[in-house]
Every structure is written in structure tokens, then in C-alpha cells.
PDB file of N, CA and C in Angstrom:
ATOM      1  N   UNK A   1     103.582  42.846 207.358  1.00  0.00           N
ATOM      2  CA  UNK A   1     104.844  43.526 207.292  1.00  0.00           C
ATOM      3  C   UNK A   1     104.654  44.946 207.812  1.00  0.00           C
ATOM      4  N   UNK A   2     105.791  45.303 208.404  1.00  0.00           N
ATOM      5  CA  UNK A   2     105.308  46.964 208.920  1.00  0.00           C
ATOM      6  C   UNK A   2     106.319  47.884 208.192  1.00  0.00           C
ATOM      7  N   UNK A   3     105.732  48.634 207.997  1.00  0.00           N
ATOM      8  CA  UNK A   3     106.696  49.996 206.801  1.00  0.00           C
ATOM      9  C   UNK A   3     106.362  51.493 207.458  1.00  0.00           C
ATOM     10  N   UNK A   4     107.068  52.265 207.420  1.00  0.00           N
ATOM     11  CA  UNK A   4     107.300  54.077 208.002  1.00  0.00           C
ATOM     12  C   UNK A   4     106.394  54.267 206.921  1.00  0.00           C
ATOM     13  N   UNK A   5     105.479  55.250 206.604  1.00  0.00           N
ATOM     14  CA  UNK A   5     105.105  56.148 205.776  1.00  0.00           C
ATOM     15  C   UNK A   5     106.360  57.260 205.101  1.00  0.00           C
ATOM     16  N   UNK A   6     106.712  57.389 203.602  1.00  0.00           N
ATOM     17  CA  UNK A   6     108.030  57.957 203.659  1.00  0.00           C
ATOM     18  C   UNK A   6     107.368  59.193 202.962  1.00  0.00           C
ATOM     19  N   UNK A   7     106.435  59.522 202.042  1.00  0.00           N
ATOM     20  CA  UNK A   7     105.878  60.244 201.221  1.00  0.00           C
ATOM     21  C   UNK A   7     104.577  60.248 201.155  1.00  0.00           C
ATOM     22  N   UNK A   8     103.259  61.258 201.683  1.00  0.00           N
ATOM     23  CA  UNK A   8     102.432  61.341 201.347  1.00  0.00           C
ATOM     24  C   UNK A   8     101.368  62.264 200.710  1.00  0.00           C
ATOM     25  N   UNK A   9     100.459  62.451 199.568  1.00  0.00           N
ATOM     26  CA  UNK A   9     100.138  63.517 199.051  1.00  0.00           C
ATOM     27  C   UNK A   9      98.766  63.425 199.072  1.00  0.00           C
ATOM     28  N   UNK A  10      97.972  64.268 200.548  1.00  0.00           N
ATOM     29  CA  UNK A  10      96.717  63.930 200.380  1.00  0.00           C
ATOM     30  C   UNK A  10      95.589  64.550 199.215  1.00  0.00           C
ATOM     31  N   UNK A  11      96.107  65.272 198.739  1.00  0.00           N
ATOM     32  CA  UNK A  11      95.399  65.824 197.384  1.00  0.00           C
ATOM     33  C   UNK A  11      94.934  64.482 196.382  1.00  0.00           C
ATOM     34  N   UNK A  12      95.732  63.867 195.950  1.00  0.00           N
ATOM     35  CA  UNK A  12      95.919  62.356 195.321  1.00  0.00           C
ATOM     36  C   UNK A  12      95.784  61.121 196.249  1.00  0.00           C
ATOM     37  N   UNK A  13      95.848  61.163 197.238  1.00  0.00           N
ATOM     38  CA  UNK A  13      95.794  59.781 197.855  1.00  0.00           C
ATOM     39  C   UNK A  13      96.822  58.638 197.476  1.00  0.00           C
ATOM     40  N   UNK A  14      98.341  59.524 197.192  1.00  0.00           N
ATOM     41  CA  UNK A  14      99.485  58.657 196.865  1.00  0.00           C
ATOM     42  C   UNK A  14     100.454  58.516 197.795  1.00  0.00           C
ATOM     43  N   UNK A  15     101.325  57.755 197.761  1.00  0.00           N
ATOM     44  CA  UNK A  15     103.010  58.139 198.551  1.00  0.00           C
ATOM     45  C   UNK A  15     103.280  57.151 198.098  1.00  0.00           C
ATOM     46  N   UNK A  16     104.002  56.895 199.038  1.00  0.00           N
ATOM     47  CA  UNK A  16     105.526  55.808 199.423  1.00  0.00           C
ATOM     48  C   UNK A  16     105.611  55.123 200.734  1.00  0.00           C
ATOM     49  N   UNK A  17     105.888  54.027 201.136  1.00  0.00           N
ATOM     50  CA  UNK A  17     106.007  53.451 202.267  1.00  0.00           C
ATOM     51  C   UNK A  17     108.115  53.001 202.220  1.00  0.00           C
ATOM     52  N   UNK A  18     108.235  53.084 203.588  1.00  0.00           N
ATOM     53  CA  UNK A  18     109.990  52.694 203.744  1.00  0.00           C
ATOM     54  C   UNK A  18     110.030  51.130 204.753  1.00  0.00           C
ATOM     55  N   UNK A  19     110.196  49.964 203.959  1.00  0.00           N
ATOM     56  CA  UNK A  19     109.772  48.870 204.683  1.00  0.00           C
ATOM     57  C   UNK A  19     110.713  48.740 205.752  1.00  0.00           C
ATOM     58  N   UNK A  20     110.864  48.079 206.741  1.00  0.00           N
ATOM     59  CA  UNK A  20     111.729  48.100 207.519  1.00  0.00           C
ATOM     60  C   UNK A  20     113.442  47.113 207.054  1.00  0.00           C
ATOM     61  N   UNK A  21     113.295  46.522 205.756  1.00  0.00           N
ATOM     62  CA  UNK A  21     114.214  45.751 205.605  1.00  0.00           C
ATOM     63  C   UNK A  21     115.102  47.183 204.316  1.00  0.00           C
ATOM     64  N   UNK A  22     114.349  48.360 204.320  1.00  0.00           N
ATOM     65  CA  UNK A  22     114.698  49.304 202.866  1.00  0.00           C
ATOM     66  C   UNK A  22     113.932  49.316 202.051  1.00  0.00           C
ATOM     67  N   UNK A  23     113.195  48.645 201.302  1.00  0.00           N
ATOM     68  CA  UNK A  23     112.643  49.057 200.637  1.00  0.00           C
ATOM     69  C   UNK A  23     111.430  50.057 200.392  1.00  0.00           C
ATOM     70  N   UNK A  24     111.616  51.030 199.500  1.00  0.00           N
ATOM     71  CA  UNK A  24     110.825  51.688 199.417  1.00  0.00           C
ATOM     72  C   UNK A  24     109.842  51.256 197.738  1.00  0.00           C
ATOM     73  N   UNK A  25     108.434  51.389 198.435  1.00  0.00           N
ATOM     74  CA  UNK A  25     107.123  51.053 197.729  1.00  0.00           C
ATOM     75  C   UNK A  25     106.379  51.865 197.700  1.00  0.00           C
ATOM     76  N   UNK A  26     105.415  52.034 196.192  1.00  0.00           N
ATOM     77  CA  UNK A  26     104.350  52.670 195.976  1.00  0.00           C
ATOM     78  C   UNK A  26     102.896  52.589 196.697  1.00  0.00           C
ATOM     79  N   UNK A  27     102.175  53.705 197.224  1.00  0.00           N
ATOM     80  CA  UNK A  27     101.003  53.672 197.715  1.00  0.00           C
ATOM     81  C   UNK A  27     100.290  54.300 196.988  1.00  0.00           C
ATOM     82  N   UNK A  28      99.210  53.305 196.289  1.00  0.00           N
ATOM     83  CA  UNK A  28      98.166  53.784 194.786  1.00  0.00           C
ATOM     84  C   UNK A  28      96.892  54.413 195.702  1.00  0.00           C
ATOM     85  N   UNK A  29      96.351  55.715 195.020  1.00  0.00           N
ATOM     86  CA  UNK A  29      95.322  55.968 195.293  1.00  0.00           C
ATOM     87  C   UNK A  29      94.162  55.006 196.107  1.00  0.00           C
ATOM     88  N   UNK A  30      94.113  53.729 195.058  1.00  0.00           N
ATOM     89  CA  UNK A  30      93.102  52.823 195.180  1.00  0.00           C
ATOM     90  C   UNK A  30      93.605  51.832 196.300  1.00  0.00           C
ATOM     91  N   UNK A  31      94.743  51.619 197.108  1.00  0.00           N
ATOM     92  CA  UNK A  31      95.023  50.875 198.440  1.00  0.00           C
ATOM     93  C   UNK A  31      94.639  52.079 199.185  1.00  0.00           C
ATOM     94  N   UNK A  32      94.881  53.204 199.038  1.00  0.00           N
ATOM     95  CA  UNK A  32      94.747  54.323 200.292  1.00  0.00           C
ATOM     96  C   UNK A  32      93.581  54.388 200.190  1.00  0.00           C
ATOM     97  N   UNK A  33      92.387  54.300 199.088  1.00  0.00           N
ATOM     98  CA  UNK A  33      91.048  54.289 199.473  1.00  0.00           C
ATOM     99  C   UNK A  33      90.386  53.237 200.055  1.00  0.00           C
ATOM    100  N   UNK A  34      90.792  51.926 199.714  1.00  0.00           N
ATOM    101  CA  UNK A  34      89.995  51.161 200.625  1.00  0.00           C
ATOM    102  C   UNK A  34      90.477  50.846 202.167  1.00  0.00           C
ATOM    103  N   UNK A  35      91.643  51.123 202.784  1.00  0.00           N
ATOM    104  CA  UNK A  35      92.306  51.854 203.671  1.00  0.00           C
ATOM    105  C   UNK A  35      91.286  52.426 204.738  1.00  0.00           C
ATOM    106  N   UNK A  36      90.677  53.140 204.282  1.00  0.00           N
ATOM    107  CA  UNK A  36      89.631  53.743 205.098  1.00  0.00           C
ATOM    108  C   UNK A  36      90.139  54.617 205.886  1.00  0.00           C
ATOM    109  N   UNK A  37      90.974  55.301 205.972  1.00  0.00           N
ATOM    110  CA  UNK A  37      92.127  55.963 206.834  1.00  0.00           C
ATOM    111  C   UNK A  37      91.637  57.104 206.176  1.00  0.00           C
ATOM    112  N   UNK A  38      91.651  58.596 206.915  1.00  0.00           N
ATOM    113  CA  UNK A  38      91.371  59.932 206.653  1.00  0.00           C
ATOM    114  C   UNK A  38      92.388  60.605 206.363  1.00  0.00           C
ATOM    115  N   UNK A  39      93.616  60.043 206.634  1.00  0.00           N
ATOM    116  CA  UNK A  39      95.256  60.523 206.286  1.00  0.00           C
ATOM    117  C   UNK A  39      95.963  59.676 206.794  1.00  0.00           C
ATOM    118  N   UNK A  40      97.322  60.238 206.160  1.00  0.00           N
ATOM    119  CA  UNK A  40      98.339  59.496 206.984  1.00  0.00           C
ATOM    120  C   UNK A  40      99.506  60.795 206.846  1.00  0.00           C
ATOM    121  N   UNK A  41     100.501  60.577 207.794  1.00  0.00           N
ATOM    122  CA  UNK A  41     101.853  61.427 208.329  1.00  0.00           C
ATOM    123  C   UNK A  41     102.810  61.140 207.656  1.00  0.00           C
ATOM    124  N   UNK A  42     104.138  61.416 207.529  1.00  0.00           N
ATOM    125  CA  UNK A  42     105.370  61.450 207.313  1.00  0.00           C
ATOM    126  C   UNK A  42     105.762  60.601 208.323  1.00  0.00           C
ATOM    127  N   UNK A  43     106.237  59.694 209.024  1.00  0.00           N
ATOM    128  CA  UNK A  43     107.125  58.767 209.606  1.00  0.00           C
ATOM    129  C   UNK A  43     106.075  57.952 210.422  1.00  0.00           C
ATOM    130  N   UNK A  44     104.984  58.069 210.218  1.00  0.00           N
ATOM    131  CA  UNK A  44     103.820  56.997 210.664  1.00  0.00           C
ATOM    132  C   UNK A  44     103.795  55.615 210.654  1.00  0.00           C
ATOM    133  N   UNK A  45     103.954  55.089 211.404  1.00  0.00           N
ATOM    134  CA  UNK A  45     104.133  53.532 211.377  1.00  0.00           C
ATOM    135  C   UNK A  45     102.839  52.933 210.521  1.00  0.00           C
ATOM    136  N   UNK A  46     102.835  52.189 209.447  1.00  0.00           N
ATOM    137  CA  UNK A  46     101.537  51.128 209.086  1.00  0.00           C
ATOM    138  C   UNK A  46     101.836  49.605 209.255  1.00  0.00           C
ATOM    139  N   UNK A  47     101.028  48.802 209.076  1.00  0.00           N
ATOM    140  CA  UNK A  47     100.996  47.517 208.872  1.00  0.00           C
ATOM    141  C   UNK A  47     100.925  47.709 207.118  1.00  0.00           C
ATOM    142  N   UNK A  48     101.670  46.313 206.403  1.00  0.00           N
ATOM    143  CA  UNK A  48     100.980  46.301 204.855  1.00  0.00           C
ATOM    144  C   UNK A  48     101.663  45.150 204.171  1.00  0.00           C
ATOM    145  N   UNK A  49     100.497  44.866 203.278  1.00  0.00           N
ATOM    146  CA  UNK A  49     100.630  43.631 202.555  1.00  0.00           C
ATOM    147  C   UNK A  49     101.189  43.999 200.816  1.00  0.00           C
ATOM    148  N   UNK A  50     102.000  43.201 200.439  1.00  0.00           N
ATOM    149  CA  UNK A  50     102.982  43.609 199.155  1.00  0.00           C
ATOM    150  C   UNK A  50     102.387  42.575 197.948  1.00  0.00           C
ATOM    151  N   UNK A  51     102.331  43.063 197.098  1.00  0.00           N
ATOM    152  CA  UNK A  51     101.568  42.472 196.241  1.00  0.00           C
ATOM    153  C   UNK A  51     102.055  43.315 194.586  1.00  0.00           C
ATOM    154  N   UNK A  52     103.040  42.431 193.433  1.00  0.00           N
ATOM    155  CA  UNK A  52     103.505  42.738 192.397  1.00  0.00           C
ATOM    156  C   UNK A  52     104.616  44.359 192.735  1.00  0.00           C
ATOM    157  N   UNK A  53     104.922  44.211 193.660  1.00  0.00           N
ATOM    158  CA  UNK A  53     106.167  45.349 194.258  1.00  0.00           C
ATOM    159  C   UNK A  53     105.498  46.302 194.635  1.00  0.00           C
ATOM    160  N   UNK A  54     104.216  46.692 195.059  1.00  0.00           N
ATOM    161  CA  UNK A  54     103.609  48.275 195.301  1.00  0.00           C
ATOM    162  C   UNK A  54     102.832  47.498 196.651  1.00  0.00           C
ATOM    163  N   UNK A  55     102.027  48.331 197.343  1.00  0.00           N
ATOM    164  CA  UNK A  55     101.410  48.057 198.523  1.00  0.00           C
ATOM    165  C   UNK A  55     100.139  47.696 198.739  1.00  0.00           C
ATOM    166  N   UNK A  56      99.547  46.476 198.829  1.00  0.00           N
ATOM    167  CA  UNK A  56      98.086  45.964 198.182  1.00  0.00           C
ATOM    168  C   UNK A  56      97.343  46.595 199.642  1.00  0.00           C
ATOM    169  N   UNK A  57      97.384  46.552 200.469  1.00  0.00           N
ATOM    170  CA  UNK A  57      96.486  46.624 201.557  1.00  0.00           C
ATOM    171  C   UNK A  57      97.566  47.427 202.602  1.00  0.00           C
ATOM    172  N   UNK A  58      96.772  48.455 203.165  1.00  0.00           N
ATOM    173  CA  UNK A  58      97.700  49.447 204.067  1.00  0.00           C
ATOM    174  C   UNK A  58      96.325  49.345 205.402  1.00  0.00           C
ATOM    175  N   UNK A  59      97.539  49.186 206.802  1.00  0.00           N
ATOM    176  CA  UNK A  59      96.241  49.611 207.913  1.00  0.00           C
ATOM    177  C   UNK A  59      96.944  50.053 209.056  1.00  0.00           C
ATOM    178  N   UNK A  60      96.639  50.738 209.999  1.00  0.00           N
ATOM    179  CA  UNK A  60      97.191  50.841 211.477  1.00  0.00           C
ATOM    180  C   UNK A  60      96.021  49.799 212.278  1.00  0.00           C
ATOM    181  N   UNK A  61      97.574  49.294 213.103  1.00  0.00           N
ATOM    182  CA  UNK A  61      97.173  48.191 213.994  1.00  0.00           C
ATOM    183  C   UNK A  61      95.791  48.672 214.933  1.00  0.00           C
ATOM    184  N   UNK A  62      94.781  48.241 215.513  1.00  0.00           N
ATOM    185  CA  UNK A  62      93.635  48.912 216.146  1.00  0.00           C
ATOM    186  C   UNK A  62      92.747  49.905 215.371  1.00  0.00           C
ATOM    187  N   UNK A  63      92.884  50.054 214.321  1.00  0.00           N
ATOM    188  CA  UNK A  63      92.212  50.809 213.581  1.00  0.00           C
ATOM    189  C   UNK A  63      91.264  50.445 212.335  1.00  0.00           C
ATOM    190  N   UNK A  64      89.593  49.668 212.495  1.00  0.00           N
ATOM    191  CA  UNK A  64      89.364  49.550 211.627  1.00  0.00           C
ATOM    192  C   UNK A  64      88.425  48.162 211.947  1.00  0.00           C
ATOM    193  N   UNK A  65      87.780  47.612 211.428  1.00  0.00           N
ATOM    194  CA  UNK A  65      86.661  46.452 211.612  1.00  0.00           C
ATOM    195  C   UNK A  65      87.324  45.288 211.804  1.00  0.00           C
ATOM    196  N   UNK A  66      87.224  44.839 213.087  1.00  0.00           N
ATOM    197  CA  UNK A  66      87.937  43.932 213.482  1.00  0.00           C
ATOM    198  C   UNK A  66      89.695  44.049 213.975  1.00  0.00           C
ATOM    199  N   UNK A  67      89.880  44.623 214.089  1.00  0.00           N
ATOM    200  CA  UNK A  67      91.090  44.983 214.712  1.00  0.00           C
ATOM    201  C   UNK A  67      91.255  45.570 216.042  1.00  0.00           C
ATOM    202  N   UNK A  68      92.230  44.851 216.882  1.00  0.00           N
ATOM    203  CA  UNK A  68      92.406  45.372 218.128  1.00  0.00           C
ATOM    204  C   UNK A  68      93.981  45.621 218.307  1.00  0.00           C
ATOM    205  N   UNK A  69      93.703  46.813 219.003  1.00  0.00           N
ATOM    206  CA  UNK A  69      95.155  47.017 219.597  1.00  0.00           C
ATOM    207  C   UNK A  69      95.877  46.028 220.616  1.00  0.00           C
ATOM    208  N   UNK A  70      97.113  45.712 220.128  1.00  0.00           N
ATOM    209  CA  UNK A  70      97.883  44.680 221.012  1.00  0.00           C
ATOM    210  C   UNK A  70      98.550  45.300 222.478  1.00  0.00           C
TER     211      UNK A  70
END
């Protein structure tokens, strides 16, 4: 699924993602750490997987072990 980045606080390693259908979801410390990502932006496109209403797995496309840009 792909979601905007809507809120992010790199002090905490929290935000919010804005899915493309509306909904807006929680980004827990502990998805942004295994993430492996050094930050993320305000209107940043991610890829992400939804899991009990918050965001289990966050990634940019080409970015990361095994991933290629399309």
C-alpha cells in the first residue's frame, strides 16, 4: 500500500502516514526502527504494510536489501 508521510518527529521516531484511500495511521518508534531509514519528510511518498490499524512495516521503493527501483 502506498501512504504520504503526514507527521514526523525525528527526536522519537514517531508520526503519521495519510493512506491514499484517507486514512490516517500511526508510525511507532519500533516500525521506524527496523525501517532502516535515517529520516523521513513531510509529504514523502512510502510503501507500507497495515497491521491491527497502525503501520507494521514502512519502506521507500529502491531503498534497502533487496529492493529495486521500478
Amino acid at each position: 500500500m502506498q501512504a504520504t508521510i503526514h507527521t514526523f518527529d525525528e527526536e522519537t521516531g514517531t508520526g503519521a502516514v495519510l493512506t491514499d484511500n484517507g486514512r490516517l495511521l500511526t508510525v511507532e518508534h519500533s516500525t521506524f526502527a527496523k525501517s532502516h531509514l535515517r529520516h523521513l519528510r513531510v509529504g514523502q511518498r512510502v510503501s507500507i504494510e497495515v497491521d491491527g490499524g497502525g503501520v507494521s512495516r514502512l519502506w521507500i521503493e529502491g531503498i534497502g536489501t533487496g529492493q529495486r527501483i521500478r
